[in-house]
N, C-alpha and C. Protein backbone atom coordinates (compact mmCIF):
# COMPACT_ATOMS: atom_id res chain seq x y z
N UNK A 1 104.48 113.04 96.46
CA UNK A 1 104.01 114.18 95.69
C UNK A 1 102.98 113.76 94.64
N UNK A 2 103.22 112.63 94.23
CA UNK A 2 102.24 112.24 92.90
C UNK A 2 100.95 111.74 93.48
N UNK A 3 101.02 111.65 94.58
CA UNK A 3 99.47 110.49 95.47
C UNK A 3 98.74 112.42 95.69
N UNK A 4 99.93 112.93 95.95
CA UNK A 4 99.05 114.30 96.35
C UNK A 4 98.37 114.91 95.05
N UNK A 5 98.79 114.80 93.92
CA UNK A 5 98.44 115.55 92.51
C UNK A 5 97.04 114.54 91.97
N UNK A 6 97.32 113.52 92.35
CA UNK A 6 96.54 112.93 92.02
C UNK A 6 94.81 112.71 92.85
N UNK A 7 95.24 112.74 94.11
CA UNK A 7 94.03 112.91 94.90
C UNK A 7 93.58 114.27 94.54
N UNK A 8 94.52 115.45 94.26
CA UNK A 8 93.53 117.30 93.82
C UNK A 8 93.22 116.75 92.82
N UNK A 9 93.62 116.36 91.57
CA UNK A 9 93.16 116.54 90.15
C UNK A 9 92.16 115.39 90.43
N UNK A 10 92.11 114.06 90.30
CA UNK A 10 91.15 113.15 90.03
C UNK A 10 90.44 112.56 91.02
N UNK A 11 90.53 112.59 92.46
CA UNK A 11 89.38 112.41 93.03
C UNK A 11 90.06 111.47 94.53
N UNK A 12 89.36 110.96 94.73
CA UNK A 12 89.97 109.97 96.42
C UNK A 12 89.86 108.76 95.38
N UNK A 13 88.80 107.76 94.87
CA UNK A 13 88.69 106.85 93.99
C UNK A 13 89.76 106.36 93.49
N UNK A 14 90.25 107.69 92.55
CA UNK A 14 91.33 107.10 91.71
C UNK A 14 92.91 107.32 92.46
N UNK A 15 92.44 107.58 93.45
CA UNK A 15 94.13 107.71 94.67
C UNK A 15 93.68 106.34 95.62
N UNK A 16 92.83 105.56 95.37
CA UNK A 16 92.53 104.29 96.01
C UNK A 16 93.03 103.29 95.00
N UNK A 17 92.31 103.85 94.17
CA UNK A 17 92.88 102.26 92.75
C UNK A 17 93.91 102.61 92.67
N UNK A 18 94.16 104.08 92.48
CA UNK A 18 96.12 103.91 92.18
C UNK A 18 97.35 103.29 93.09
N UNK A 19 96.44 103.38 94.28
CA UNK A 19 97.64 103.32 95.23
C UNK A 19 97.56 101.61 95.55
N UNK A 20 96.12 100.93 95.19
CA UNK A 20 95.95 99.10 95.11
C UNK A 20 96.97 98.73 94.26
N UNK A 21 96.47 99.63 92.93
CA UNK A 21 97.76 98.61 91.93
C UNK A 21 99.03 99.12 92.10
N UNK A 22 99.29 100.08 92.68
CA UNK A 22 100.78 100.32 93.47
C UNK A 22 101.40 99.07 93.74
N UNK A 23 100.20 98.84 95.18
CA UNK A 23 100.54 98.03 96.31
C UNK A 23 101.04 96.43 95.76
N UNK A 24 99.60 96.37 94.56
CA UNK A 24 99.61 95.19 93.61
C UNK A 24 100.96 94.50 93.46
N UNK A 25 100.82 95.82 92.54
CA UNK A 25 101.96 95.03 91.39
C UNK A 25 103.71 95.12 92.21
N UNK A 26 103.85 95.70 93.19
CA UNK A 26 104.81 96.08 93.67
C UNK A 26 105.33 94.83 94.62
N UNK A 27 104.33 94.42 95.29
CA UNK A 27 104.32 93.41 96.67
C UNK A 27 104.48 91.86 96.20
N UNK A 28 103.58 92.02 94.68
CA UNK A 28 104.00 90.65 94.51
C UNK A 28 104.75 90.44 93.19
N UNK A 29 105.11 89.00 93.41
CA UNK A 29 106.02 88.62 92.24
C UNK A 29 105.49 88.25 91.08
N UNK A 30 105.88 88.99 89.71
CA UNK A 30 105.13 89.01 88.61
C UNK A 30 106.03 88.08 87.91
N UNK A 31 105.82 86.72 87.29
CA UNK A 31 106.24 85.91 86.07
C UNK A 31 105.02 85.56 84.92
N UNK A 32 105.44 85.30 84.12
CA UNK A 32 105.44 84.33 82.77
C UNK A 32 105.78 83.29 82.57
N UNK A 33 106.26 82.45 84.05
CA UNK A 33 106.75 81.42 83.56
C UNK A 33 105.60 80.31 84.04
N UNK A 34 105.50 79.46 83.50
CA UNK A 34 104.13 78.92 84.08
C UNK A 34 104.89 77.87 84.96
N UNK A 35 106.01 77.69 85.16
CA UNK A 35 106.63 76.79 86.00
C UNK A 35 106.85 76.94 87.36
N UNK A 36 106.98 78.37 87.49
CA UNK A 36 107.36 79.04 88.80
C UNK A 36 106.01 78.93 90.06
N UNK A 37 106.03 78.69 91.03
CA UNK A 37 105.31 78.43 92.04
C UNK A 37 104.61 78.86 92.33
N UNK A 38 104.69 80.30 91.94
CA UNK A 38 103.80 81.63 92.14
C UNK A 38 102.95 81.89 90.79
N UNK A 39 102.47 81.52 90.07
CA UNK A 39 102.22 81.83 88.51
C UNK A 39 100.63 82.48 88.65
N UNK A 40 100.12 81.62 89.93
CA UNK A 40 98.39 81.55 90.51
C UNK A 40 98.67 83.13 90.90
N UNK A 41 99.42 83.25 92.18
CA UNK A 41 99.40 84.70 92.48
C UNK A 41 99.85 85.96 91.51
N UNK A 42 100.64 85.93 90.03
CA UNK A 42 100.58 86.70 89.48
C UNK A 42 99.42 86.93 88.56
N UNK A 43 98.81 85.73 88.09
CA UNK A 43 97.44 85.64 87.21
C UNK A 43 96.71 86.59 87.92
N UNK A 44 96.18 86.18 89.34
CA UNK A 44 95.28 86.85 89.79
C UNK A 44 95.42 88.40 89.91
N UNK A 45 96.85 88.80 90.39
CA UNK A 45 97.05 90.43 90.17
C UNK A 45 97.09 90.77 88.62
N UNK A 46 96.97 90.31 88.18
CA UNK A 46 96.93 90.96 86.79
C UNK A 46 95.49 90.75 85.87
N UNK A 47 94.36 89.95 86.82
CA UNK A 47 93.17 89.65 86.48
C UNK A 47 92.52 90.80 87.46
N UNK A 48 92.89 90.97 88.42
CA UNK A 48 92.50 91.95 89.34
C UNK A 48 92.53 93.95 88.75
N UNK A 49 93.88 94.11 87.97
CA UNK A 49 93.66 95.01 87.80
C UNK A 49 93.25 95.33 86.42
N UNK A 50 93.19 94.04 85.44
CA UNK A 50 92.25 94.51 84.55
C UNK A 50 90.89 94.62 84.21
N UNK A 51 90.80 94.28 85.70
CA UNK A 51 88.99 93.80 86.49
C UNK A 51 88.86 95.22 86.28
N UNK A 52 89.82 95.81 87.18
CA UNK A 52 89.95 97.82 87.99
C UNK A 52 89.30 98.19 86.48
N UNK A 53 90.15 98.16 85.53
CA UNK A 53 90.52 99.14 84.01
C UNK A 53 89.19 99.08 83.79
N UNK A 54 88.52 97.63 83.28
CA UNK A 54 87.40 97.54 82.53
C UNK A 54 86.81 97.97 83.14
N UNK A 55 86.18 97.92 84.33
CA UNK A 55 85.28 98.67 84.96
C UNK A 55 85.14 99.72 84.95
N UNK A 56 86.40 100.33 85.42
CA UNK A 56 86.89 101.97 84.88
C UNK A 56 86.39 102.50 83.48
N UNK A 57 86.71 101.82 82.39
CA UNK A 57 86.71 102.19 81.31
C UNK A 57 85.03 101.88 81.04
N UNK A 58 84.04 101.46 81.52
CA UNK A 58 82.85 100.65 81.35
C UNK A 58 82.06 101.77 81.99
N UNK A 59 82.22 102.45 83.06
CA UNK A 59 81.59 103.36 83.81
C UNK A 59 81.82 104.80 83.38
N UNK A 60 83.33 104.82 83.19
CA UNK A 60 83.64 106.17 82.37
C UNK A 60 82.77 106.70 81.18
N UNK A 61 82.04 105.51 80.00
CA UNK A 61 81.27 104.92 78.86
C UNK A 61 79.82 105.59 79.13
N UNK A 62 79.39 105.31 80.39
CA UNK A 62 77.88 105.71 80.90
C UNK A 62 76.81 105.35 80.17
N UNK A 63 77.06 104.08 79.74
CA UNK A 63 75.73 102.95 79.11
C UNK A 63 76.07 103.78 77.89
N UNK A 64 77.04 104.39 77.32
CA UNK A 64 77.04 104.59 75.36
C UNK A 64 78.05 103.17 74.70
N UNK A 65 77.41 102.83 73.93
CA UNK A 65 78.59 102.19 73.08
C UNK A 65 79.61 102.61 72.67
N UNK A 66 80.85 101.76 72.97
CA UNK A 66 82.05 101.95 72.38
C UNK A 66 82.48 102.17 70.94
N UNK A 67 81.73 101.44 69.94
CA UNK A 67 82.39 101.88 68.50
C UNK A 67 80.92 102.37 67.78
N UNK A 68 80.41 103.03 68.49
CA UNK A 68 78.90 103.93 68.12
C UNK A 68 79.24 104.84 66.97
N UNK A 69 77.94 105.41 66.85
CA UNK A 69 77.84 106.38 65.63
C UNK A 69 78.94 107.57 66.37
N UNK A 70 79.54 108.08 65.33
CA UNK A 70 80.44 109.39 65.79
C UNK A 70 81.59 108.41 66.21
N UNK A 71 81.89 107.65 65.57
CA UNK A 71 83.40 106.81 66.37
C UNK A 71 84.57 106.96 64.85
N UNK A 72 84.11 106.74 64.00
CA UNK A 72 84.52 107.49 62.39
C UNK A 72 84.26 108.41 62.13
N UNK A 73 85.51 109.54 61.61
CA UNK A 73 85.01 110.92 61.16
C UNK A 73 84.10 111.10 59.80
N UNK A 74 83.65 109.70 59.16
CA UNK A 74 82.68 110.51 58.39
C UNK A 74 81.49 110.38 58.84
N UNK A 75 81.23 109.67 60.05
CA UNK A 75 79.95 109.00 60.27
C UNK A 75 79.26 110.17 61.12
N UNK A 76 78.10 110.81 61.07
CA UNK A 76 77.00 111.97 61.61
C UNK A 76 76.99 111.45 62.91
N UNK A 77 77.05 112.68 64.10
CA UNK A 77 77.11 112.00 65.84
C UNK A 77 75.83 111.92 66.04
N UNK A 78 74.90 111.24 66.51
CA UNK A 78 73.60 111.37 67.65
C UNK A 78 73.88 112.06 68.57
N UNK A 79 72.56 113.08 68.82
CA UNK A 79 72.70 113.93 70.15
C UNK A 79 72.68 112.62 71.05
């Protein structure tokens, strides 16, 4: 039901990334321990989907700066 709400409201895109880091984070084994055997394969899923975010969050942006004019309420916005 939620892959369905999500493909009407936000698009096929974000029912692709959602359903990667589904697959991601679900399939493999996530530690902290730097001892454990697997430590390479959790780095990388978790470098992978904050690859997804930033990008996400970088494109969402559309070439404006992040802490630009209009980012403080006393500061005047630029059209």
């Amino acid at each position: 039901m939620s892959v369905v709400v999500v493909l009407v409201q936000f698009g096929l895109l974000a029912m692709i990334v959602s359903q990667f880091v589904f697959q991601v984070t679900s399939l493999v084994p996530i530690t902290f321990d730097l001892s454990a055997p697997y430590i390479s394969s959790s780095y990388l899923c978790f470098g992978a989907v904050i690859v997804l975010a930033a990008y996400g969050f970088h494109t969402a942006m559309a070439g404006r700066p992040v802490f630009g004019a209009g980012f403080l309420p006393d500061e005047p916005a630029r059209p």
